[in-house]
C-alpha atoms as a PDB file:
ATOM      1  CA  UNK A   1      19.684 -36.383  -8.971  1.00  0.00           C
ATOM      2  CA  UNK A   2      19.243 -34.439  -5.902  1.00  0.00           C
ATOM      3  CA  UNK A   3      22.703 -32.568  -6.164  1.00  0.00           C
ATOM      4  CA  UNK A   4      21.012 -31.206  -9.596  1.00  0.00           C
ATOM      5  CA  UNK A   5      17.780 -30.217  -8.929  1.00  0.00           C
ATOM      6  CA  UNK A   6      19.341 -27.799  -5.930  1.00  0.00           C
ATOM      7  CA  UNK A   7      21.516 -26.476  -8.682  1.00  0.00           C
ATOM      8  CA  UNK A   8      18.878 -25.630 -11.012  1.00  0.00           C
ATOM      9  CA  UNK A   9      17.373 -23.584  -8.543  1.00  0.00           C
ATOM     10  CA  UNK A  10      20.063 -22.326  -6.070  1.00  0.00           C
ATOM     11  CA  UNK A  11      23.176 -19.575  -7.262  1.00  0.00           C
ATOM     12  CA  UNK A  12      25.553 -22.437  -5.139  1.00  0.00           C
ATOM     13  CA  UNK A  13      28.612 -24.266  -5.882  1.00  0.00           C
ATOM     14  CA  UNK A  14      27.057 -27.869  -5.292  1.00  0.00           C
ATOM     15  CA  UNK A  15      29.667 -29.407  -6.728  1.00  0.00           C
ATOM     16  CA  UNK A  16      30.796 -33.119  -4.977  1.00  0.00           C
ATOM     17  CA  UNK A  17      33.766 -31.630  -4.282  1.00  0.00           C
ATOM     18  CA  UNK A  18      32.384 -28.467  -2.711  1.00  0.00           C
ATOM     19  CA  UNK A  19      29.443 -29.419  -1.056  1.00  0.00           C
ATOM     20  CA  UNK A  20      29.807 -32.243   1.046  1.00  0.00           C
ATOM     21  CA  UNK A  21      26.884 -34.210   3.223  1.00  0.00           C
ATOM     22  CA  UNK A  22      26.233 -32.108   6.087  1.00  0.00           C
ATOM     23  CA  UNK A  23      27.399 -29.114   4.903  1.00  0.00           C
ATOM     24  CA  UNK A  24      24.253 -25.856   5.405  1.00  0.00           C
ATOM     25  CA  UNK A  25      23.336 -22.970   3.034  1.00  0.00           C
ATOM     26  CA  UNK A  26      21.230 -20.190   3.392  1.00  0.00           C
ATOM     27  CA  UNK A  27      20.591 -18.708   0.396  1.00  0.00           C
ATOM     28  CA  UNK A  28      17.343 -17.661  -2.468  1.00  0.00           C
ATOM     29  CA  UNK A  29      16.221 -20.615  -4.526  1.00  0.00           C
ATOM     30  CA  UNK A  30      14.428 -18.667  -7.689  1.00  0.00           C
ATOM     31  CA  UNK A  31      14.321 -15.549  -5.668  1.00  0.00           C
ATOM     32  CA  UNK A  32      12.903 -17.257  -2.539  1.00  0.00           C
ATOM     33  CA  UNK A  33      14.235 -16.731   1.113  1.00  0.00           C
ATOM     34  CA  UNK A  34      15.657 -20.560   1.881  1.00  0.00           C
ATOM     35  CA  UNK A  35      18.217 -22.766   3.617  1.00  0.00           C
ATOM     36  CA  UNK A  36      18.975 -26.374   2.546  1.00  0.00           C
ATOM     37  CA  UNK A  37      21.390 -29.212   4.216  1.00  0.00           C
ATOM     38  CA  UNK A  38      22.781 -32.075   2.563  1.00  0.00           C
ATOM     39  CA  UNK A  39      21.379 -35.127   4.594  1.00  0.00           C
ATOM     40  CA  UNK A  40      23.298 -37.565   2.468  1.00  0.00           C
ATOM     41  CA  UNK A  41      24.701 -38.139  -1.541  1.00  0.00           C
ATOM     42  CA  UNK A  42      20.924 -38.388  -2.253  1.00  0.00           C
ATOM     43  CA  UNK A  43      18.724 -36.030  -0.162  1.00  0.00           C
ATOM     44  CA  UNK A  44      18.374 -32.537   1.259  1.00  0.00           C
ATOM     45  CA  UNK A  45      16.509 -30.767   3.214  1.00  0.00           C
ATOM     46  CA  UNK A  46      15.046 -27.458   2.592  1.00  0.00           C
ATOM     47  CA  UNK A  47      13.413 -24.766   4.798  1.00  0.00           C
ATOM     48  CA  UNK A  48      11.527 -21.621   3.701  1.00  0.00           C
ATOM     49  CA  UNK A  49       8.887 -19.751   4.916  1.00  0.00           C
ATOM     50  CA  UNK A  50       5.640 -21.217   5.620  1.00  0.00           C
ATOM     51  CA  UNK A  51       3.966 -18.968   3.158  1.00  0.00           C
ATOM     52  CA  UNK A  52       6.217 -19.746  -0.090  1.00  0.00           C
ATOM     53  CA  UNK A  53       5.938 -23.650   0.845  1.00  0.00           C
ATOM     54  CA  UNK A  54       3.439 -24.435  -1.673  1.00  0.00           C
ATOM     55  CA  UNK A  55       5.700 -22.503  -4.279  1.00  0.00           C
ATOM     56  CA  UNK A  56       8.944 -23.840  -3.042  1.00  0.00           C
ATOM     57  CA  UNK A  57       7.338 -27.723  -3.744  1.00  0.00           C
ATOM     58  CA  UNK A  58       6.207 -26.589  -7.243  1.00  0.00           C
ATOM     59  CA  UNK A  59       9.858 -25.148  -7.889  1.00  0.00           C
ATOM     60  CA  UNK A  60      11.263 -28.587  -6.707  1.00  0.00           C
ATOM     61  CA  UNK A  61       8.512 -31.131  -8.368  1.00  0.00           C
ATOM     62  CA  UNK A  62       9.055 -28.952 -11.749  1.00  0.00           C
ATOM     63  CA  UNK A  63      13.073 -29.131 -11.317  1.00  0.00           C
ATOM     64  CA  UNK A  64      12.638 -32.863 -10.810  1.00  0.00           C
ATOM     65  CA  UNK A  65      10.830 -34.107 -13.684  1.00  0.00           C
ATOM     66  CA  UNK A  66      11.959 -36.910 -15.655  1.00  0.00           C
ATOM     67  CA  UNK A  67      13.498 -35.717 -19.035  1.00  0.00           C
ATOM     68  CA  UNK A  68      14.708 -32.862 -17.080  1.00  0.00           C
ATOM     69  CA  UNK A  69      18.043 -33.797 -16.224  1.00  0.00           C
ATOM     70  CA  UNK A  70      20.902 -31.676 -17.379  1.00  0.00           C
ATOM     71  CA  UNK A  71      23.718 -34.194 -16.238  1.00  0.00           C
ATOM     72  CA  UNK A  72      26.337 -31.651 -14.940  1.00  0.00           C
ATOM     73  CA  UNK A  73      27.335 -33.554 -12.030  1.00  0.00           C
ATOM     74  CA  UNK A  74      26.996 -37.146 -13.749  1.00  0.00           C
ATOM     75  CA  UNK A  75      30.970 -37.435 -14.370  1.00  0.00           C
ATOM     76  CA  UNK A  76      31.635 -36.238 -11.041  1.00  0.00           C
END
């Protein structure tokens, strides 16, 4: 459910259609400075600065808890 945990926290069209492995985006991710890639269907990496790491984590652990799912992309 990575696609959907980005979503949560990212004003970004991440739909499959859209946003396709390898694509970049620099954007705010609950108001935070940040740029992700899409690695694969399943993973991305994120960037921010050093000193909102420990925040950016807790944004993405929090996003990513079972029971959390939303399942927007699921029929996609």
């Amino acid at each position: 459910n990575a696609r959907e945990v980005m979503a949560k926290l990212a004003p970004v069209d991440l739909h499959p259609a859209t946003f396709t492995p390898g694509m970049f985006r620099r954007t705010r991710m609950a108001q935070v400075p940040a740029a992700f890639w899409m690695q694969d269907e399943d993973a991305f990496h994120v960037i921010c600065f050093r000193s909102n790491a420990q925040y950016m984590f807790d944004l993405l652990k929090t996003a990513a808890q079972p029971g959390s799912e939303v399942g927007f992309f699921a029929a996609s």
